[in-house]
C-alpha atoms as a PDB file:
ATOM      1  CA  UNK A   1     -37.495 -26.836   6.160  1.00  0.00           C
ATOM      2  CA  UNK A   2     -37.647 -30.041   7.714  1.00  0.00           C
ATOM      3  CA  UNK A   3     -35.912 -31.108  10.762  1.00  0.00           C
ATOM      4  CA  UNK A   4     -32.960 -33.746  10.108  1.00  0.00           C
ATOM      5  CA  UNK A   5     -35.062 -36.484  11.485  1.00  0.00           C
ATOM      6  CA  UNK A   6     -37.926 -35.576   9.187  1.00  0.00           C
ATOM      7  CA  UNK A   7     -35.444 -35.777   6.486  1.00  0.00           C
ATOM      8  CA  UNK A   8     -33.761 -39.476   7.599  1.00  0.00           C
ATOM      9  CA  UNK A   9     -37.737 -40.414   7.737  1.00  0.00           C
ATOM     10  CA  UNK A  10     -38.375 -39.317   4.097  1.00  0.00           C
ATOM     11  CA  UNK A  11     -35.521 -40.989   2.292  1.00  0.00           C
ATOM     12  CA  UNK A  12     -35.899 -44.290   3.976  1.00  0.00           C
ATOM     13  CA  UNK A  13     -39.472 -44.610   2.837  1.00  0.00           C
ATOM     14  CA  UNK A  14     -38.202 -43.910  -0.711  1.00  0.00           C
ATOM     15  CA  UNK A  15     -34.994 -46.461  -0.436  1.00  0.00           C
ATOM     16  CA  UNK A  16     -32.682 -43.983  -1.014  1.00  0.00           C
ATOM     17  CA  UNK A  17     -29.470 -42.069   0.953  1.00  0.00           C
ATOM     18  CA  UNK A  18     -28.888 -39.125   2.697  1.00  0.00           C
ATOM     19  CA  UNK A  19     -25.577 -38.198   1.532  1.00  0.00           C
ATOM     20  CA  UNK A  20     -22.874 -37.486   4.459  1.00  0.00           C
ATOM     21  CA  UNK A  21     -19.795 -35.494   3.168  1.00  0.00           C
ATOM     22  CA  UNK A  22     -16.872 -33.841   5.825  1.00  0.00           C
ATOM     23  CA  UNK A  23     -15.369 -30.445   4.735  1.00  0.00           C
ATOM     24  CA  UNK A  24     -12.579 -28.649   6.054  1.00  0.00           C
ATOM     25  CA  UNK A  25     -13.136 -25.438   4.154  1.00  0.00           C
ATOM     26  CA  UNK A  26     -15.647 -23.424   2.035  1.00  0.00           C
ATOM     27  CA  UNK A  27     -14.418 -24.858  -1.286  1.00  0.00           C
ATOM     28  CA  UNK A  28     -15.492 -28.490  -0.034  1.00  0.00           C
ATOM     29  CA  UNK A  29     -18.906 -26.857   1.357  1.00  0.00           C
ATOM     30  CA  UNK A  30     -19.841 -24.856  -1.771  1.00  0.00           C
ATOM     31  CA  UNK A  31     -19.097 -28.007  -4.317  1.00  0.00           C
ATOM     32  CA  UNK A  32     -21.323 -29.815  -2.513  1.00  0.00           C
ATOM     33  CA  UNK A  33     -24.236 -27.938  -1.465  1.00  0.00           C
ATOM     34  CA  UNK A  34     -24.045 -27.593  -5.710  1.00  0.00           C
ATOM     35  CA  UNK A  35     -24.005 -30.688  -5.839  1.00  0.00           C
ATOM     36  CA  UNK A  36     -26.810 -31.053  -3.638  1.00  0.00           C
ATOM     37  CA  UNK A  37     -28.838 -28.642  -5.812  1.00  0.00           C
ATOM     38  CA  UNK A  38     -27.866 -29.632  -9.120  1.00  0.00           C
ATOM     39  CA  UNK A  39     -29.651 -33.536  -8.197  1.00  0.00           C
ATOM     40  CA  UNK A  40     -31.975 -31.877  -6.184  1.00  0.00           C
ATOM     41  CA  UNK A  41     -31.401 -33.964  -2.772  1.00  0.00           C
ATOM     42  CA  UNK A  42     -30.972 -33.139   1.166  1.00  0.00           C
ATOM     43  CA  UNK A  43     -27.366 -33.499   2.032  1.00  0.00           C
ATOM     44  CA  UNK A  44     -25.354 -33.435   5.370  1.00  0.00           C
ATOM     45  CA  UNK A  45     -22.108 -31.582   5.755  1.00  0.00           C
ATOM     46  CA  UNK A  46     -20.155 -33.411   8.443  1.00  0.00           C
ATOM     47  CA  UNK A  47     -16.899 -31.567  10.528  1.00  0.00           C
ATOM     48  CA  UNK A  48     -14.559 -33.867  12.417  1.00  0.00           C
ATOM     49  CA  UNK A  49     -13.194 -32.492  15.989  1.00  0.00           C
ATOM     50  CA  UNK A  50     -10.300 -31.447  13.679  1.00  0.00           C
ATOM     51  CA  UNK A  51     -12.534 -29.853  10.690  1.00  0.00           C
ATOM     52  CA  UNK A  52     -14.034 -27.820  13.616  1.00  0.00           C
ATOM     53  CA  UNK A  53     -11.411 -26.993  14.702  1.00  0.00           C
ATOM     54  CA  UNK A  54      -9.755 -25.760  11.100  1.00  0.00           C
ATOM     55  CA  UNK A  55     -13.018 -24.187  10.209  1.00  0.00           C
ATOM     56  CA  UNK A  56     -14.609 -22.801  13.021  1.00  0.00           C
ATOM     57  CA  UNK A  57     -17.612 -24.290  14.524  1.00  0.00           C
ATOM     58  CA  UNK A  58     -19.907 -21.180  14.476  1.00  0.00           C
ATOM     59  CA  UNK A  59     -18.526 -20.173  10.993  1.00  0.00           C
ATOM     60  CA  UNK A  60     -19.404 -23.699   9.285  1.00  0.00           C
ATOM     61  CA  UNK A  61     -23.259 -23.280  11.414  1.00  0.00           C
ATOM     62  CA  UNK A  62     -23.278 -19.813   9.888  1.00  0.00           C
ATOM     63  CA  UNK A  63     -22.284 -20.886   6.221  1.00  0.00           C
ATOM     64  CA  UNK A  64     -25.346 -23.694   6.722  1.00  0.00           C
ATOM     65  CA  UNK A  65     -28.091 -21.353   7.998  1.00  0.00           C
ATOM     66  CA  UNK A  66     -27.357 -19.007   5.032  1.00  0.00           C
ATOM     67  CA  UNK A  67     -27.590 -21.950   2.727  1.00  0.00           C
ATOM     68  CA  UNK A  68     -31.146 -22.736   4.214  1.00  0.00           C
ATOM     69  CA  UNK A  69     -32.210 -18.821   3.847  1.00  0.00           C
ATOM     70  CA  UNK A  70     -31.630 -19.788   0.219  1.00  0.00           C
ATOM     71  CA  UNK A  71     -34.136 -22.787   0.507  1.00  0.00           C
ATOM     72  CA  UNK A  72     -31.352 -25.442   0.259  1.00  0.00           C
ATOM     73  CA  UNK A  73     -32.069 -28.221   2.141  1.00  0.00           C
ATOM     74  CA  UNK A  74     -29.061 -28.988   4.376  1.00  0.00           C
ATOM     75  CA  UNK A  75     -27.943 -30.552   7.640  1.00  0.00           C
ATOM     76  CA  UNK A  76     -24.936 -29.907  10.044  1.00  0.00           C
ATOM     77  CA  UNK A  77     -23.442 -33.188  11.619  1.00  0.00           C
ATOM     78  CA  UNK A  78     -20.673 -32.840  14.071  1.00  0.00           C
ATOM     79  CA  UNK A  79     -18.834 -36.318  13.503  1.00  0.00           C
ATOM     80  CA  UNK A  80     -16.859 -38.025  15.865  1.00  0.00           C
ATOM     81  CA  UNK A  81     -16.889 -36.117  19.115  1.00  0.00           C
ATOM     82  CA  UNK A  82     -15.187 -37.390  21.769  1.00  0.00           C
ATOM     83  CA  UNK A  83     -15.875 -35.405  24.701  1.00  0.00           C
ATOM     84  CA  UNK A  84     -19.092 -33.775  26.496  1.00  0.00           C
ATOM     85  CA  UNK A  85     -17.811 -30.415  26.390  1.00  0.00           C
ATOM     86  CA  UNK A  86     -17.290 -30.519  22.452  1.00  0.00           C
ATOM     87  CA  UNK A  87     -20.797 -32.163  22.243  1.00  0.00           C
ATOM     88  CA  UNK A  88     -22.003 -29.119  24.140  1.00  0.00           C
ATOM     89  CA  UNK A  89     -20.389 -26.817  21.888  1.00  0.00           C
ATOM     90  CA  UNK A  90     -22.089 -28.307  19.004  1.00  0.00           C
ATOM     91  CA  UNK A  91     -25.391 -28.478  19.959  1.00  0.00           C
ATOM     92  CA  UNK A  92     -25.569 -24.889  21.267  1.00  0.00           C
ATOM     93  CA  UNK A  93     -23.851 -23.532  18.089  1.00  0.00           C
ATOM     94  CA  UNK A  94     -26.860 -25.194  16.643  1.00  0.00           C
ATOM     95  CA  UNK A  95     -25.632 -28.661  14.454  1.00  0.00           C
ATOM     96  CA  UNK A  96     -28.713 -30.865  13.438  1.00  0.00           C
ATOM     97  CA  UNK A  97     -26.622 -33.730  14.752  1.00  0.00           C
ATOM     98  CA  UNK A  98     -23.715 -34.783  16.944  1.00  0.00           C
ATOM     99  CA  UNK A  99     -22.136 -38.512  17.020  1.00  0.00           C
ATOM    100  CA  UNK A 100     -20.490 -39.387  20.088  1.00  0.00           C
ATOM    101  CA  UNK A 101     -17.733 -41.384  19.764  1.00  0.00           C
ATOM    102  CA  UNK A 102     -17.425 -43.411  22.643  1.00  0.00           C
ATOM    103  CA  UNK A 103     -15.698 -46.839  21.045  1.00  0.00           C
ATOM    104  CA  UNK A 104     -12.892 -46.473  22.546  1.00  0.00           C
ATOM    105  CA  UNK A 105     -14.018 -46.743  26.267  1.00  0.00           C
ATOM    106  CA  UNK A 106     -15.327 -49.637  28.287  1.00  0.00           C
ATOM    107  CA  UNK A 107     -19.212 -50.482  27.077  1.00  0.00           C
ATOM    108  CA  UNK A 108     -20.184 -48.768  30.505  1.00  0.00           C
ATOM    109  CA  UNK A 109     -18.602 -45.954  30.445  1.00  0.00           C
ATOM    110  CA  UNK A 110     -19.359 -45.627  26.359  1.00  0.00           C
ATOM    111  CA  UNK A 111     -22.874 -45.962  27.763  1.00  0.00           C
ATOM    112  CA  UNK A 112     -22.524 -42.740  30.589  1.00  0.00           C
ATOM    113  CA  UNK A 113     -21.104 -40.651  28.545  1.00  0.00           C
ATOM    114  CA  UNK A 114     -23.440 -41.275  24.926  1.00  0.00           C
ATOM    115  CA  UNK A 115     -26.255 -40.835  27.630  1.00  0.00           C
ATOM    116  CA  UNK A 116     -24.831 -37.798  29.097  1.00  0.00           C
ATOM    117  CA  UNK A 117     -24.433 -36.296  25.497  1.00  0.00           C
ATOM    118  CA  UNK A 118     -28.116 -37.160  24.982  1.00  0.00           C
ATOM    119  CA  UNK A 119     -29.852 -35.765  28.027  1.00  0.00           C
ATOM    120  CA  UNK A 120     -27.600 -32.405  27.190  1.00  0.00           C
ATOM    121  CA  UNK A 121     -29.428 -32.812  23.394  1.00  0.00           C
ATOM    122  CA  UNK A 122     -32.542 -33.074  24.640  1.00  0.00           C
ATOM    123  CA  UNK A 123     -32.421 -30.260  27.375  1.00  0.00           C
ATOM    124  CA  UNK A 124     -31.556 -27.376  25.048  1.00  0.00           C
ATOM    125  CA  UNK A 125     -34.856 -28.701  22.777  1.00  0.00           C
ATOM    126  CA  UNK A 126     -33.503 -27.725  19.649  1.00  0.00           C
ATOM    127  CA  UNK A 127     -34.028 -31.358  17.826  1.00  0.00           C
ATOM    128  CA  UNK A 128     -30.832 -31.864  17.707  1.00  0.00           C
ATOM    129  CA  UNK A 129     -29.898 -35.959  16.655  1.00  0.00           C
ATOM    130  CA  UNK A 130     -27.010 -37.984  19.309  1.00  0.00           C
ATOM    131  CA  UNK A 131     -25.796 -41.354  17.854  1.00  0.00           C
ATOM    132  CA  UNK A 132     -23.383 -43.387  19.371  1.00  0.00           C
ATOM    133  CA  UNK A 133     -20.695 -45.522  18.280  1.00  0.00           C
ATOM    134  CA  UNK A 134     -19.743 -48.914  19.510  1.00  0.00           C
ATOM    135  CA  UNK A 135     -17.321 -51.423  17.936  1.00  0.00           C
ATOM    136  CA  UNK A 136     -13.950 -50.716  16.263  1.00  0.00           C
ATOM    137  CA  UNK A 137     -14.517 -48.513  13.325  1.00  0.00           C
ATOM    138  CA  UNK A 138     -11.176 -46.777  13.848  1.00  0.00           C
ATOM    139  CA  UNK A 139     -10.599 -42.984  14.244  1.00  0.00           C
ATOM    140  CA  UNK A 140      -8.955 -41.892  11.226  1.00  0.00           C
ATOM    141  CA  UNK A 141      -9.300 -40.658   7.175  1.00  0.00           C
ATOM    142  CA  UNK A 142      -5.413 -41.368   6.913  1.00  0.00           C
ATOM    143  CA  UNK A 143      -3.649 -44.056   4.526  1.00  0.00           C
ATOM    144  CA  UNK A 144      -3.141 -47.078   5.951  1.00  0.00           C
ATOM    145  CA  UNK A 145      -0.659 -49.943   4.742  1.00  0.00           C
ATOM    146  CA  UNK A 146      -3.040 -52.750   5.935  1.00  0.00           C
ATOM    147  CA  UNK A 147      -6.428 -53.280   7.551  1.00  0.00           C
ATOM    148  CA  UNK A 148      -5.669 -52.799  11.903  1.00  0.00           C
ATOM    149  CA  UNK A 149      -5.207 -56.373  13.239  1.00  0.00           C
ATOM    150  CA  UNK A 150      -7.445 -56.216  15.667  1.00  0.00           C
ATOM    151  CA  UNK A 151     -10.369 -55.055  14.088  1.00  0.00           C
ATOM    152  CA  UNK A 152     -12.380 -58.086  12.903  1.00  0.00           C
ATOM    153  CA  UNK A 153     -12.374 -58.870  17.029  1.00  0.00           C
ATOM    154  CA  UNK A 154     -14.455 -55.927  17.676  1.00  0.00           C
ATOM    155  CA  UNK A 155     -17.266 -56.153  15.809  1.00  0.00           C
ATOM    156  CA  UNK A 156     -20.449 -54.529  17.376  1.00  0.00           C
ATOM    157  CA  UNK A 157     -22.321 -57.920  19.090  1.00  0.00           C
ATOM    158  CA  UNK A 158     -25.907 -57.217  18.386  1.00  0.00           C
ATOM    159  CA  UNK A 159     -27.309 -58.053  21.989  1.00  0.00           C
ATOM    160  CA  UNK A 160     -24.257 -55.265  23.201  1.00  0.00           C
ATOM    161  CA  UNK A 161     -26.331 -53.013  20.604  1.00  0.00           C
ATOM    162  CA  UNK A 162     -29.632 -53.317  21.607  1.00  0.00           C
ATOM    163  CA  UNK A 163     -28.633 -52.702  25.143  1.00  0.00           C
ATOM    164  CA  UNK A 164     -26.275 -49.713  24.513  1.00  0.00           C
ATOM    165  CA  UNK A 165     -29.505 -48.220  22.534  1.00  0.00           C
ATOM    166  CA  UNK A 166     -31.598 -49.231  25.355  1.00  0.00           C
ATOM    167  CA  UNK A 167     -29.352 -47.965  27.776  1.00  0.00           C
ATOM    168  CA  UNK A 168     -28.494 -44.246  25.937  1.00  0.00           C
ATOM    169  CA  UNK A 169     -31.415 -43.380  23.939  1.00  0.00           C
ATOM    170  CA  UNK A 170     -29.302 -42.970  21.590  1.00  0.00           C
ATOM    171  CA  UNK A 171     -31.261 -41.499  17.683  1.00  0.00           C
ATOM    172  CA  UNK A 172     -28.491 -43.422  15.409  1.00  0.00           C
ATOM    173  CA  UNK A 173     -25.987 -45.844  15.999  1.00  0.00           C
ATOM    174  CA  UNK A 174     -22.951 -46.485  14.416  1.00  0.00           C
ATOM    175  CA  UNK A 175     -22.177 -49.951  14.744  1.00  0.00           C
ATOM    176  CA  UNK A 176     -18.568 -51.966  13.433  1.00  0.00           C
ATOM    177  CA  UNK A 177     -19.616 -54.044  10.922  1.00  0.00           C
ATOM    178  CA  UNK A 178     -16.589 -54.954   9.440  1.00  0.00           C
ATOM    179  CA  UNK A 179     -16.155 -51.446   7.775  1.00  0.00           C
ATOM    180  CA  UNK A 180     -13.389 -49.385   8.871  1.00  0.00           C
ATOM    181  CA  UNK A 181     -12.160 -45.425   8.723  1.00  0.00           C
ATOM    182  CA  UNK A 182      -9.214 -44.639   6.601  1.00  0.00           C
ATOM    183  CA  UNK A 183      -8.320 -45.931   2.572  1.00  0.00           C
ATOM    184  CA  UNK A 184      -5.957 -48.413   2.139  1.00  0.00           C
ATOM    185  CA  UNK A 185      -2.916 -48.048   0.182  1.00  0.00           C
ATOM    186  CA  UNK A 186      -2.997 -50.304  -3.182  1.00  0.00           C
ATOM    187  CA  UNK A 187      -0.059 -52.442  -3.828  1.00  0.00           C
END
């Protein structure tokens, strides 16, 4: 199979996606690695801290190497991590990618710790994919009565960008473009 980054490489020379989805338990995973099949794409199942958490970081890595045994082309993505040590626990359990979530720190200390969490990556030389996230984006899948005040002020400034990219060597970056986590509650 081919790594994750082989896989990112392919699609964007055909225009298409790479479909992200989060689960939280095997229901989630099994609909969509059918999914998956049934259209006959690559897909990446994403875990939040919390999913982890809920799930069980080795048992979601285990349900996605037994999927690959089967020939299914699928990716592990640990989203929004926001600390070294669960970045660490990722990448040795063996995820094909791990965003650190750095946003909510000062631009240099966003940049320490997304390099940190790359270096780490690249040590244990099992391909695994770092991107970092800069900007407001927000943190959460909740409901929300109205879009956060502050969040057309912290947009991702595109110089800021190039140097955080620059600075990390960072795979992907997530930047705020005016998109935001959560759904908003219809009047």
């Amino acid at each position: 199979m081919q790594t994750l980054r082989e896989a990112i490489e392919e699609v964007r020379g055909k225009h298409v996606a790479l479909g992200h989805f989060n689960v939280s338990d095997s229901n989630q995973f099994n609909a969509i690695i059918a999914a998956a099949q049934e259209v006959n794409v690559p897909v990446v199942i994403g875990a939040s801290e919390g999913e982890r958490k809920f799930f069980g970081v080795h048992n979601l890595a285990a349900l996605v190497k037994s999927a690959r045994e089967r020939g299914i082309p699928v990716y592990l993505n640990a989203d929004h991590t926001y600390s070294f040590e669960l970045v660490k626990e990722a990448v040795d359990a063996g995820f094909d990618s791990v965003i650190f979530d750095g946003s909510h720190l000062s631009m240099d200390e966003n940049i320490a710790q997304t390099r940190a969490a790359v270096e780490y990556a690249k040590s244990v030389g099992k391909g695994t994919l770092v991107e970092g996230e800069i900007g407001k984006i927000g943190q959460s899948s909740k409901i929300l009565d109205a879009v956060p005040e502050d969040m057309d002020k912290n947009l991702t400034d595109p110089e800021e960008a190039a140097r955080f990219v620059r600075e990390t060597g960072v795979d992907l970056l997530a930047p705020a473009v005016g998109t935001m986590h959560g759904v908003l509650r219809s009047g």
